[in-house]
PDB file of N, CA and C in Angstrom:
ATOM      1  N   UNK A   1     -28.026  35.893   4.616  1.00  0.00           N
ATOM      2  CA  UNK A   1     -26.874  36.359   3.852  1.00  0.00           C
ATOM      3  C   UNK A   1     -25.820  35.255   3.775  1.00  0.00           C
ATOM      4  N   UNK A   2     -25.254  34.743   4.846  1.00  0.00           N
ATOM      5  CA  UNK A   2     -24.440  33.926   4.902  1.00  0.00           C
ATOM      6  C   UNK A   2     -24.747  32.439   3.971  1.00  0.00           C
ATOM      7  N   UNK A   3     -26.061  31.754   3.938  1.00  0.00           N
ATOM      8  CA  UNK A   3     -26.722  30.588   3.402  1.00  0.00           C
ATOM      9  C   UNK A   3     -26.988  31.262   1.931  1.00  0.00           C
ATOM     10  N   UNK A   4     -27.314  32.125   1.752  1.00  0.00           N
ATOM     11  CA  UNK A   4     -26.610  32.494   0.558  1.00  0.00           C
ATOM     12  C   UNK A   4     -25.278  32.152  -0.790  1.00  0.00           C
ATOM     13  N   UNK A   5     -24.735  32.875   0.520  1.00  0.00           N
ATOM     14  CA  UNK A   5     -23.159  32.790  -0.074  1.00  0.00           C
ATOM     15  C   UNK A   5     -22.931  31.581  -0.578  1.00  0.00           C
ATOM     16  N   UNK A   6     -22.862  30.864   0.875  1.00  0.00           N
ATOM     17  CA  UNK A   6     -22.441  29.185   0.976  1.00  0.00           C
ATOM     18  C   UNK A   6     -23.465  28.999  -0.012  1.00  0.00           C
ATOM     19  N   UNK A   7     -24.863  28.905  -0.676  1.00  0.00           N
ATOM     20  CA  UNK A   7     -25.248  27.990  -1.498  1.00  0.00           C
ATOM     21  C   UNK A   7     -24.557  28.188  -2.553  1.00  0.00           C
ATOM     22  N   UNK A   8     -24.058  29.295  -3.187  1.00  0.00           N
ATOM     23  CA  UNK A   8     -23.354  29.888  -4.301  1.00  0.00           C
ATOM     24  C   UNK A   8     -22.111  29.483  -4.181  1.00  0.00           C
ATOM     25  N   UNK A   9     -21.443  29.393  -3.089  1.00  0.00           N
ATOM     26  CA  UNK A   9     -19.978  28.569  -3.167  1.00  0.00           C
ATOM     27  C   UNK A   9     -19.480  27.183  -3.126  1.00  0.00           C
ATOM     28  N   UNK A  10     -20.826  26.912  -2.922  1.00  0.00           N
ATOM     29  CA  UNK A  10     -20.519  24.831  -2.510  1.00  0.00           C
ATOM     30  C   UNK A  10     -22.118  24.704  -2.363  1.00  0.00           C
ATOM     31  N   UNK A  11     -22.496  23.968  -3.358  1.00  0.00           N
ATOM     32  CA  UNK A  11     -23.862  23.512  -3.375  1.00  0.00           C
ATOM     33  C   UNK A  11     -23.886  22.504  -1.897  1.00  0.00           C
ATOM     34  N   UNK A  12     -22.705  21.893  -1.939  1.00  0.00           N
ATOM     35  CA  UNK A  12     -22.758  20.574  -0.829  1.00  0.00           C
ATOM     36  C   UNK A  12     -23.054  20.997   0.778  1.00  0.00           C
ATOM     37  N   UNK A  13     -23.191  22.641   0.937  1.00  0.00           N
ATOM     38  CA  UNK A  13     -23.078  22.810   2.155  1.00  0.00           C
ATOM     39  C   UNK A  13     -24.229  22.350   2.733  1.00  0.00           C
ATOM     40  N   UNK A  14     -24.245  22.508   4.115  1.00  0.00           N
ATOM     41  CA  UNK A  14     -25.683  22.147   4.808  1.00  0.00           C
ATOM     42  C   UNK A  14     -26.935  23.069   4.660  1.00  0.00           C
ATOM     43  N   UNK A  15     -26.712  24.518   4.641  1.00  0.00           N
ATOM     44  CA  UNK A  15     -27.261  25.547   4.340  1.00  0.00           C
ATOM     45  C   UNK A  15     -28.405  25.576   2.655  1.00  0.00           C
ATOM     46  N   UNK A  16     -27.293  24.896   2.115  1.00  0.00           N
ATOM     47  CA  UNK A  16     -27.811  24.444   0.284  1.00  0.00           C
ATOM     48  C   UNK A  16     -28.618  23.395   0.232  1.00  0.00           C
ATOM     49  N   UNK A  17     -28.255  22.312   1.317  1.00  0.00           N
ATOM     50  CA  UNK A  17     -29.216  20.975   1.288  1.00  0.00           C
ATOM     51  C   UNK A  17     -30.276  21.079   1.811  1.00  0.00           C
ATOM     52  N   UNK A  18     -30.112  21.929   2.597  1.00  0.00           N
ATOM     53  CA  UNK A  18     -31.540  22.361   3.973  1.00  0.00           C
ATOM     54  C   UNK A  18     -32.006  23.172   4.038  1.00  0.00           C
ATOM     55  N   UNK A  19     -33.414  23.228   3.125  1.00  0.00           N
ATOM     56  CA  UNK A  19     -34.020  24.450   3.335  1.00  0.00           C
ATOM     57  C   UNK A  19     -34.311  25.240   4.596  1.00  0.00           C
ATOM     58  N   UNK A  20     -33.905  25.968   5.465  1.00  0.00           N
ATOM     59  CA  UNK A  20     -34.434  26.569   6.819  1.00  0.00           C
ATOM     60  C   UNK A  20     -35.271  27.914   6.483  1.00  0.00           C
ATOM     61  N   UNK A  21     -36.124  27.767   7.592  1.00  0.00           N
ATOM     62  CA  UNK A  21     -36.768  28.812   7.502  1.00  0.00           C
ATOM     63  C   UNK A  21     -37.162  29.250   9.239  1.00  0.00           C
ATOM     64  N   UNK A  22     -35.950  29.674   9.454  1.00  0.00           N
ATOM     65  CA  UNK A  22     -36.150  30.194  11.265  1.00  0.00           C
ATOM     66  C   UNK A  22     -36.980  31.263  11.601  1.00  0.00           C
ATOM     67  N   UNK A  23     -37.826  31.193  12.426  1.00  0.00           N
ATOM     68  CA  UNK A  23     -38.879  31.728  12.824  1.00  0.00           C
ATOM     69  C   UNK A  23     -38.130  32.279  14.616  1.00  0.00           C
ATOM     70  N   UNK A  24     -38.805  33.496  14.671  1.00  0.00           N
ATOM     71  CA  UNK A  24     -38.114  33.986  16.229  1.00  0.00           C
ATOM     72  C   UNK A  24     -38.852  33.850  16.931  1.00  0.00           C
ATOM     73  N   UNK A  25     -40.287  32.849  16.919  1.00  0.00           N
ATOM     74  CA  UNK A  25     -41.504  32.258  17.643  1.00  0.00           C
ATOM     75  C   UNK A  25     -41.898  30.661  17.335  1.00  0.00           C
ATOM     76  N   UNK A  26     -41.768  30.678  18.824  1.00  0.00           N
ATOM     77  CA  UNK A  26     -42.398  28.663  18.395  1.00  0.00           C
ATOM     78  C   UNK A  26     -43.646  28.784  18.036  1.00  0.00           C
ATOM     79  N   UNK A  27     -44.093  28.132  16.958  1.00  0.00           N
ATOM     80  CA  UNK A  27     -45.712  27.714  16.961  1.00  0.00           C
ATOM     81  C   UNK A  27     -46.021  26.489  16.982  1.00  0.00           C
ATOM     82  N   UNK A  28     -47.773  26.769  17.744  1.00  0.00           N
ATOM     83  CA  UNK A  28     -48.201  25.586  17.858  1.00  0.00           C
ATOM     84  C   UNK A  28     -49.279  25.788  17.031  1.00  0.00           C
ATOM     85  N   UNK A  29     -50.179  24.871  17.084  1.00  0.00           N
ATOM     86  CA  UNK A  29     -51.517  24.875  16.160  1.00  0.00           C
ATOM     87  C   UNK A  29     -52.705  25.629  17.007  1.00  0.00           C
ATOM     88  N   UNK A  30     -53.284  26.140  16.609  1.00  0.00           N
ATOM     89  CA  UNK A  30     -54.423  27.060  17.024  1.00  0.00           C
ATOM     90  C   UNK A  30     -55.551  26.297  18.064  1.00  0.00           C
ATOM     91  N   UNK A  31     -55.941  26.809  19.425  1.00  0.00           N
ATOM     92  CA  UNK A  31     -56.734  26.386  20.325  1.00  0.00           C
ATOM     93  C   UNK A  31     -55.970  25.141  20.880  1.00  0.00           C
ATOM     94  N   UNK A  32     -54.561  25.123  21.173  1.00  0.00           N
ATOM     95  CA  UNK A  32     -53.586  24.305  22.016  1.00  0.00           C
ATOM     96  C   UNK A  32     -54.002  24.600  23.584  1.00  0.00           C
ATOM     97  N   UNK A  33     -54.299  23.714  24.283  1.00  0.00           N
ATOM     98  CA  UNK A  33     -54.195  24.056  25.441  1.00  0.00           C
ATOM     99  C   UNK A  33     -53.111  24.101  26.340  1.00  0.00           C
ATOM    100  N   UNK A  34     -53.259  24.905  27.142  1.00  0.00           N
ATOM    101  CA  UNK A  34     -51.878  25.526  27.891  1.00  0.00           C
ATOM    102  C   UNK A  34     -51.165  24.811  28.446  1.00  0.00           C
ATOM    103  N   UNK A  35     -51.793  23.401  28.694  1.00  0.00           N
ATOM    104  CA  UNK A  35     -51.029  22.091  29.963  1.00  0.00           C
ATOM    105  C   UNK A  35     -50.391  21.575  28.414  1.00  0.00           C
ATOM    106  N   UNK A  36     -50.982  21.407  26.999  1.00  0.00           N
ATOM    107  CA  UNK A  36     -50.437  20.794  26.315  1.00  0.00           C
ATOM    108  C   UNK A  36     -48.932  21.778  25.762  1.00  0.00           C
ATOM    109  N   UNK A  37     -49.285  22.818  25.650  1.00  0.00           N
ATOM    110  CA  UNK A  37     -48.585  23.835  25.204  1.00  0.00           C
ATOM    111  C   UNK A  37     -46.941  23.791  25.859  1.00  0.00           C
ATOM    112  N   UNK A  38     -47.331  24.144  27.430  1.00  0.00           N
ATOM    113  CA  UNK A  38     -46.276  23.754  28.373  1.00  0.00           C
ATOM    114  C   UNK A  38     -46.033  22.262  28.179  1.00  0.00           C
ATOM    115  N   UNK A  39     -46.181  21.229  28.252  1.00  0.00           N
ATOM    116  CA  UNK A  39     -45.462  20.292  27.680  1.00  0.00           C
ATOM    117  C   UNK A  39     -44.553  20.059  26.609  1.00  0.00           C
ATOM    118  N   UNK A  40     -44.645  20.753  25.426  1.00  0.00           N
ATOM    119  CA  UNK A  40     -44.624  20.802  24.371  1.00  0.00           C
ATOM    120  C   UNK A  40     -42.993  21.849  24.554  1.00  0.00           C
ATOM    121  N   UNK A  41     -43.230  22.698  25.061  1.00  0.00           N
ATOM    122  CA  UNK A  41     -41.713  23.600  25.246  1.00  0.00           C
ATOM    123  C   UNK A  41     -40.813  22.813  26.143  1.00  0.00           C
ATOM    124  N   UNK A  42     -41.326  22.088  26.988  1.00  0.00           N
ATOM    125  CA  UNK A  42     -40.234  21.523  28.073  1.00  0.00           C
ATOM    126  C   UNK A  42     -39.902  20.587  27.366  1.00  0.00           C
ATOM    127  N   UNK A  43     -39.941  19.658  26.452  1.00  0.00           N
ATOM    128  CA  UNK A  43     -39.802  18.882  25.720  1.00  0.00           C
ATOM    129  C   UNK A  43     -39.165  19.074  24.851  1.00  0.00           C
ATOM    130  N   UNK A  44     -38.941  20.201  24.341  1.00  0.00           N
ATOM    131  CA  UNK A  44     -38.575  20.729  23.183  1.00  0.00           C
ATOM    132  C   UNK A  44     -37.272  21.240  23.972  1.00  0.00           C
ATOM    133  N   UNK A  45     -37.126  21.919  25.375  1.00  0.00           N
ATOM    134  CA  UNK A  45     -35.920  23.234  25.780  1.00  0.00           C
ATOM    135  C   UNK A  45     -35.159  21.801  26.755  1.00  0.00           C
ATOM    136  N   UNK A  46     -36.186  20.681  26.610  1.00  0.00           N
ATOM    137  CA  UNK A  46     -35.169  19.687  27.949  1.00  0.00           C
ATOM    138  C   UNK A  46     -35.161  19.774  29.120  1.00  0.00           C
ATOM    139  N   UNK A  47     -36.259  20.523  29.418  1.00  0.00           N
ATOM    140  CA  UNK A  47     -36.338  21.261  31.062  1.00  0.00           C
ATOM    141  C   UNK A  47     -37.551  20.717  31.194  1.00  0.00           C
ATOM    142  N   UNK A  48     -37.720  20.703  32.578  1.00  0.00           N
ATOM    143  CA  UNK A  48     -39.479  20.163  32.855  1.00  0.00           C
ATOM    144  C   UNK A  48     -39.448  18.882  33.837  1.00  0.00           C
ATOM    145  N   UNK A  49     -40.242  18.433  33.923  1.00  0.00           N
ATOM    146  CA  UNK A  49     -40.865  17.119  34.482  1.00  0.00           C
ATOM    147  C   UNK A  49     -40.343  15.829  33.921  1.00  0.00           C
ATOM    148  N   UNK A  50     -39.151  15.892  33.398  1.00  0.00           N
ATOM    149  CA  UNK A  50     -38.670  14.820  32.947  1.00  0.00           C
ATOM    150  C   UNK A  50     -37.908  14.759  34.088  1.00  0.00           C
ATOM    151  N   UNK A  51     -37.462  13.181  34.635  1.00  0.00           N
ATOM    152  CA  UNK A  51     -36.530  12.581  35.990  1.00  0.00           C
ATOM    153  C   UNK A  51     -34.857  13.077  35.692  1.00  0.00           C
ATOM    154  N   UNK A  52     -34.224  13.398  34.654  1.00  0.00           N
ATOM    155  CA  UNK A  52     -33.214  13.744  33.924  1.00  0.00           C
ATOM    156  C   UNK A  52     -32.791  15.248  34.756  1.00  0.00           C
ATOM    157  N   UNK A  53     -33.751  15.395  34.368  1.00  0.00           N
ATOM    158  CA  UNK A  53     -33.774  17.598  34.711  1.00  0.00           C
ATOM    159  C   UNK A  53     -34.113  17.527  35.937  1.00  0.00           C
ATOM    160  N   UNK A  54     -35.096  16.977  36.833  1.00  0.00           N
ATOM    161  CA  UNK A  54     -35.219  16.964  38.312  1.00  0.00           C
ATOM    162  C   UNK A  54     -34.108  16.146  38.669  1.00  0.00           C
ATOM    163  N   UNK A  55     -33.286  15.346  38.490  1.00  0.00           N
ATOM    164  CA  UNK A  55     -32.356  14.989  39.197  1.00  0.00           C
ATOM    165  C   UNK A  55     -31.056  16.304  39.019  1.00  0.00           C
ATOM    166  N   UNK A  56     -30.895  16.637  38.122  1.00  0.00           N
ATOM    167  CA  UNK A  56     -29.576  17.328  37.542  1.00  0.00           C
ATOM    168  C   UNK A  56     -29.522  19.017  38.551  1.00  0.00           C
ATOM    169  N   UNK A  57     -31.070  18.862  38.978  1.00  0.00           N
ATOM    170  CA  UNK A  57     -31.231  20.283  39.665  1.00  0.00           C
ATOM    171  C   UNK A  57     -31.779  20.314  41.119  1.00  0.00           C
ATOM    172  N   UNK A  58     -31.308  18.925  41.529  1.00  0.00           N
ATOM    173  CA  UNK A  58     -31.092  17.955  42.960  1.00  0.00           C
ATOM    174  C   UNK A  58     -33.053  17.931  43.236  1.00  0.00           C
ATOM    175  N   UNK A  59     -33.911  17.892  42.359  1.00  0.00           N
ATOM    176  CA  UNK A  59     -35.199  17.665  43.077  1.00  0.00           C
ATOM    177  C   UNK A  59     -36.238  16.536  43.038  1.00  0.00           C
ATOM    178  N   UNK A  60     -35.038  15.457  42.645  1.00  0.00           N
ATOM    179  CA  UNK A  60     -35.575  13.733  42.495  1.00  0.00           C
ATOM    180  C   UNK A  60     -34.290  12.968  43.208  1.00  0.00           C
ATOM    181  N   UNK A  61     -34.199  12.138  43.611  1.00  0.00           N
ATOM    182  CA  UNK A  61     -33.148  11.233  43.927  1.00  0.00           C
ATOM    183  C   UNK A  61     -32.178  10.197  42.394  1.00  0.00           C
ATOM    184  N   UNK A  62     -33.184  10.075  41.670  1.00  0.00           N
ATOM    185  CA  UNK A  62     -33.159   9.486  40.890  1.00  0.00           C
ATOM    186  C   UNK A  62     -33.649  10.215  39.568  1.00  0.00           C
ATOM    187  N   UNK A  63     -32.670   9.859  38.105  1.00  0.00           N
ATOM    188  CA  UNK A  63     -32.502   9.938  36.937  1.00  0.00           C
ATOM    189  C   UNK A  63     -33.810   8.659  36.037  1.00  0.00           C
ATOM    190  N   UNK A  64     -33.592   7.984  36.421  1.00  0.00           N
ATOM    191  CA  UNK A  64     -34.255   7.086  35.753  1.00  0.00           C
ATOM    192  C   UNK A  64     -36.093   6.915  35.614  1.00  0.00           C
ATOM    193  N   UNK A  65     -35.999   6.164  34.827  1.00  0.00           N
ATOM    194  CA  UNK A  65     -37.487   6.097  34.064  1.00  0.00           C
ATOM    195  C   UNK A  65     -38.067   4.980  34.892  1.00  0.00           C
ATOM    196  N   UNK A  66     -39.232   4.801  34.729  1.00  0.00           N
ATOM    197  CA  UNK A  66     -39.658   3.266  35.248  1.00  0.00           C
ATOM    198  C   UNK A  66     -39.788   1.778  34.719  1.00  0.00           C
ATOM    199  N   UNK A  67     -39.204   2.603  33.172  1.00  0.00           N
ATOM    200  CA  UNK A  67     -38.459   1.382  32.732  1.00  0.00           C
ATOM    201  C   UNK A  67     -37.406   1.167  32.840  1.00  0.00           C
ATOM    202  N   UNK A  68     -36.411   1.997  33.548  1.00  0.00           N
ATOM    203  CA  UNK A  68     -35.069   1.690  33.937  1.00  0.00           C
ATOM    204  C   UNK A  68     -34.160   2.452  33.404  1.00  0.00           C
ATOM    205  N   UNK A  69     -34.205   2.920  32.330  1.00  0.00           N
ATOM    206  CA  UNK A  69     -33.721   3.988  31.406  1.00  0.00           C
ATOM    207  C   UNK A  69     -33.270   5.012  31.971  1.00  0.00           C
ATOM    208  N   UNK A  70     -32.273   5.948  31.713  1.00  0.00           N
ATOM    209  CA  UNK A  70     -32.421   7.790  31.864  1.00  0.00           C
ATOM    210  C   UNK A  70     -33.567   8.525  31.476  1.00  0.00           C
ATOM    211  N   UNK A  71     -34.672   8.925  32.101  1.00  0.00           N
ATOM    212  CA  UNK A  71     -35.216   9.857  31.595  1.00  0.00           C
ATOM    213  C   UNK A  71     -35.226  11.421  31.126  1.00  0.00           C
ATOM    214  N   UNK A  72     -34.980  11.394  30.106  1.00  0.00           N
ATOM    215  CA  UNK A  72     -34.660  12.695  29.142  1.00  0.00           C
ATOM    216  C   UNK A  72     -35.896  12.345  28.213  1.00  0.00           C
ATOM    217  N   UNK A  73     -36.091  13.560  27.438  1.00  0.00           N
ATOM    218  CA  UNK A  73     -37.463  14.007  26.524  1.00  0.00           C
ATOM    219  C   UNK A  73     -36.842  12.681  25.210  1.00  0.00           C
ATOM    220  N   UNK A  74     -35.942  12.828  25.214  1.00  0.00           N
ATOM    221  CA  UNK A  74     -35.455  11.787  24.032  1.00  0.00           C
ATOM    222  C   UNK A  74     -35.622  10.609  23.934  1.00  0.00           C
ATOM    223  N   UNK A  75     -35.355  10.115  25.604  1.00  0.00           N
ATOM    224  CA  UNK A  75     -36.009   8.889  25.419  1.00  0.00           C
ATOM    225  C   UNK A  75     -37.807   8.622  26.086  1.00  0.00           C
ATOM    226  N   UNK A  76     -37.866   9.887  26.545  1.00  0.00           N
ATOM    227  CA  UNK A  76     -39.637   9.875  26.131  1.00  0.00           C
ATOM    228  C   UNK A  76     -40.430   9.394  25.041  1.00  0.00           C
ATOM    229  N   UNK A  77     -39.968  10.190  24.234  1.00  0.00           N
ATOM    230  CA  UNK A  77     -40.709  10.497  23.061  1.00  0.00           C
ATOM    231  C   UNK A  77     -40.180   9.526  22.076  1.00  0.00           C
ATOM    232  N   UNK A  78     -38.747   9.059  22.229  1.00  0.00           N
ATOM    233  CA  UNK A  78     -38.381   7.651  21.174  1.00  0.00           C
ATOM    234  C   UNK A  78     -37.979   6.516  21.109  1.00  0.00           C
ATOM    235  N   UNK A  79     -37.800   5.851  22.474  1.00  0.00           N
ATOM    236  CA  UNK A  79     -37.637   4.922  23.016  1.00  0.00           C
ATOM    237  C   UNK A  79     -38.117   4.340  24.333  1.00  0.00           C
ATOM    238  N   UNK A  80     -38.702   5.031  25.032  1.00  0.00           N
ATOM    239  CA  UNK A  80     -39.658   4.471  26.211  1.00  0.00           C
ATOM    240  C   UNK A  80     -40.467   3.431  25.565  1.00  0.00           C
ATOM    241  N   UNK A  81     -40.050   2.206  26.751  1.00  0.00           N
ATOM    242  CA  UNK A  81     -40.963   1.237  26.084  1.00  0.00           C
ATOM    243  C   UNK A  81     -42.276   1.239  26.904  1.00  0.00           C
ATOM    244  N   UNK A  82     -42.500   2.545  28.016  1.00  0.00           N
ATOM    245  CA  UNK A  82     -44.023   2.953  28.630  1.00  0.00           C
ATOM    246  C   UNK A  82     -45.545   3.629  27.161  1.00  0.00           C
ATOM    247  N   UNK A  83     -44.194   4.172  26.180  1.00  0.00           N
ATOM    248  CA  UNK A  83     -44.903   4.804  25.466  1.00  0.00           C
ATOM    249  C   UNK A  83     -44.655   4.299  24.423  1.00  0.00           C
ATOM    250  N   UNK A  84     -44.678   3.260  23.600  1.00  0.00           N
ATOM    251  CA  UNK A  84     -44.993   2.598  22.547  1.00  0.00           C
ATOM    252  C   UNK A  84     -45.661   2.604  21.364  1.00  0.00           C
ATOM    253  N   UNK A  85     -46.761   1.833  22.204  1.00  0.00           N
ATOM    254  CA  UNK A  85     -48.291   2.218  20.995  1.00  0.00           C
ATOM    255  C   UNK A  85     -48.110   3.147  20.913  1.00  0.00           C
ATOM    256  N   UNK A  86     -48.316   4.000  21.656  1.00  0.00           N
ATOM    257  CA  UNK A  86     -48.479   6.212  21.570  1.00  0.00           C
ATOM    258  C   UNK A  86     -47.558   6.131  20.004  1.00  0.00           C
ATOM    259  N   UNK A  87     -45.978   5.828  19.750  1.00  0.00           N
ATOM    260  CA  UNK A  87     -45.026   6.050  18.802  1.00  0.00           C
ATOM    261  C   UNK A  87     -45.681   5.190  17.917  1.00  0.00           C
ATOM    262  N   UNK A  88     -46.186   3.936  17.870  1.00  0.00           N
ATOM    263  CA  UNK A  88     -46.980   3.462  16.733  1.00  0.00           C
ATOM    264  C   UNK A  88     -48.136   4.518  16.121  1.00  0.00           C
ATOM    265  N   UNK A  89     -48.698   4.448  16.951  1.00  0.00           N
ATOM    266  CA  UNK A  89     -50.258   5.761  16.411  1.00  0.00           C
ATOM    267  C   UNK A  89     -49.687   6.935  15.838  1.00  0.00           C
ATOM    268  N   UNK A  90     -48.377   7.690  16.373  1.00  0.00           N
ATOM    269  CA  UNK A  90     -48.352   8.828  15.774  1.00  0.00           C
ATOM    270  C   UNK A  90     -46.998   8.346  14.478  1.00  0.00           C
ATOM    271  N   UNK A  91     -46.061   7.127  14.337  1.00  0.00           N
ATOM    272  CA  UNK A  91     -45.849   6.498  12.886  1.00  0.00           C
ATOM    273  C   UNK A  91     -46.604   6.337  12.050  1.00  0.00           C
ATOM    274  N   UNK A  92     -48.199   6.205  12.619  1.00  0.00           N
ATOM    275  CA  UNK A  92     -49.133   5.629  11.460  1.00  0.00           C
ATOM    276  C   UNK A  92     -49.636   7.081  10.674  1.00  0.00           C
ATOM    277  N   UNK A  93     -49.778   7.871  12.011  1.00  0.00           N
ATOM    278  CA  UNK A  93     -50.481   8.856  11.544  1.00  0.00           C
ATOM    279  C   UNK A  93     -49.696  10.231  10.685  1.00  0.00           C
ATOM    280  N   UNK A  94     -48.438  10.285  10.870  1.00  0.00           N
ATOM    281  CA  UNK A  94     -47.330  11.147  10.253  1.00  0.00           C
ATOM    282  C   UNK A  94     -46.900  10.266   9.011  1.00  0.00           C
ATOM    283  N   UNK A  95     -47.241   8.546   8.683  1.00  0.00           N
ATOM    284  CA  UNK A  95     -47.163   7.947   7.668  1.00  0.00           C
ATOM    285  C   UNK A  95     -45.499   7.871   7.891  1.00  0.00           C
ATOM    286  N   UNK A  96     -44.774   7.808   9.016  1.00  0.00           N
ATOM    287  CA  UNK A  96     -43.241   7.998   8.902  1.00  0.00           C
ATOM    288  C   UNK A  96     -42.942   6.304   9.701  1.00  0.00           C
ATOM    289  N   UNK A  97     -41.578   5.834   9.032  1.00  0.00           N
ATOM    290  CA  UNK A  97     -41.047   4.406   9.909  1.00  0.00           C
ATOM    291  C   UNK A  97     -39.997   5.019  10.758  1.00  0.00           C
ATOM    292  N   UNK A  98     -39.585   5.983  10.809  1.00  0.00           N
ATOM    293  CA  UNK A  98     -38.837   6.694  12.115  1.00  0.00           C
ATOM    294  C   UNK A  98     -39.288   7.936  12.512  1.00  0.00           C
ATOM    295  N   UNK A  99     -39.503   7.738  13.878  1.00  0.00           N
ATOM    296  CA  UNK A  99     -39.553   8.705  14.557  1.00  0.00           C
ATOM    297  C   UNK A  99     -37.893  10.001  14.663  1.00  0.00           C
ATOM    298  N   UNK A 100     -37.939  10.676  14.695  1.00  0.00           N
ATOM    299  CA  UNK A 100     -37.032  11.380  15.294  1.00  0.00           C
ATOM    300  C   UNK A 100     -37.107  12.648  16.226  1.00  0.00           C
ATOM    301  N   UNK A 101     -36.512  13.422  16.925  1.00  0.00           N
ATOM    302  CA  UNK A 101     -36.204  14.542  17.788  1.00  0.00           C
ATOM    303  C   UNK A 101     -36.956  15.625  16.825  1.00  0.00           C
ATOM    304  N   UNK A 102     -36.159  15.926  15.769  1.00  0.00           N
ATOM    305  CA  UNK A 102     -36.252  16.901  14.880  1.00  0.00           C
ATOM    306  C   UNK A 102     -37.864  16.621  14.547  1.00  0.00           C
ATOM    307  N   UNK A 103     -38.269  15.927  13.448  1.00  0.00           N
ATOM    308  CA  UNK A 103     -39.559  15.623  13.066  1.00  0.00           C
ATOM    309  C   UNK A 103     -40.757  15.934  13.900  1.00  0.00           C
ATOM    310  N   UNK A 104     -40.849  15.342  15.570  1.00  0.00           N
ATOM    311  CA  UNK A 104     -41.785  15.688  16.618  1.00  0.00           C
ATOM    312  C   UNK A 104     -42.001  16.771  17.056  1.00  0.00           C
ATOM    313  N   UNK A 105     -40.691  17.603  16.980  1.00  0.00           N
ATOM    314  CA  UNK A 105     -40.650  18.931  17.682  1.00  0.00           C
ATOM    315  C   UNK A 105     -40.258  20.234  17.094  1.00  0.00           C
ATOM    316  N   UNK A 106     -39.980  20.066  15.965  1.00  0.00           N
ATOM    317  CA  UNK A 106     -39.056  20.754  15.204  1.00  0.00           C
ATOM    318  C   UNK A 106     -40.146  21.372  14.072  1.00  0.00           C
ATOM    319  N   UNK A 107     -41.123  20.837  13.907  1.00  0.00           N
ATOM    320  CA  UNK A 107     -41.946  21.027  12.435  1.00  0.00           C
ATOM    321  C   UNK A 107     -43.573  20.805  12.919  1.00  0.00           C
ATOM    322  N   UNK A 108     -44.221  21.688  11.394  1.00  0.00           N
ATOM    323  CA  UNK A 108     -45.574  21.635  11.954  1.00  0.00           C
ATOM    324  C   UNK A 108     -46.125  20.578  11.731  1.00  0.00           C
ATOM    325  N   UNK A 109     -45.830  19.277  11.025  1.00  0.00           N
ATOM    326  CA  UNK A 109     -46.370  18.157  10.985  1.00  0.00           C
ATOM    327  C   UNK A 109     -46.126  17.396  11.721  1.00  0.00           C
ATOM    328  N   UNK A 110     -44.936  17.584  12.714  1.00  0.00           N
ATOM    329  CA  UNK A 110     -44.889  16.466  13.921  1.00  0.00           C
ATOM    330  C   UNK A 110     -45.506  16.844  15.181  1.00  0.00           C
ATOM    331  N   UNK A 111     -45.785  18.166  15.271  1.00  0.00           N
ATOM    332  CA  UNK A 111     -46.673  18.611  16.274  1.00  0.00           C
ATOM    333  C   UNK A 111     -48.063  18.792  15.725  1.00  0.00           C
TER     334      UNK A 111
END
């Protein structure tokens, strides 16, 4: 109702530029396995096995990556220079020159 309105009152809004289509269920692709699955939400909610979230909830000493970095899913997935190639292979294969947050996790073509 509201994205509505706003497209009808100001084409320029964000609502008008961006098609959304919110879903009240994450999906994944069919026959996901469950270790991948659970990865895939902690990554997505910021919680999990990243050094970021075990430090913040006192059960690492340390924040950082082993490249030296903060480890957060963000810089997992887009700047770890542990995981590289991995971001080359899946640039080649999504046909995209940036990676982003949104794109990997957000949509069914980045998952």
């Amino acid at each position: 109702v509201y994205s509505t309105k706003a497209k009808l009152r100001n084409p320029s809004t964000y609502a008008a530029r961006f098609l959304l289509k919110p879903t009240s269920k994450i999906t994944l692709p069919k026959n996901t396995r469950r270790e991948i699955a659970s990865a895939y939400y902690q990554l997505k909610l910021g919680h999990g096995y990243n050094k970021a979230y075990l430090h913040n909830i006192q059960k690492t000493e340390s924040s950082k990556c082993s490249c030296g970095y903060t480890q957060t899913p963000q810089h997992l997935l887009l700047s770890c220079r542990n995981y590289r190639e991995a971001r080359k292979k899946i640039k080649s294969s999504l046909q995209e020159t940036r990676l982003t947050i949104s794109l990997l996790l957000d949509t069914n073509r980045g998952i």
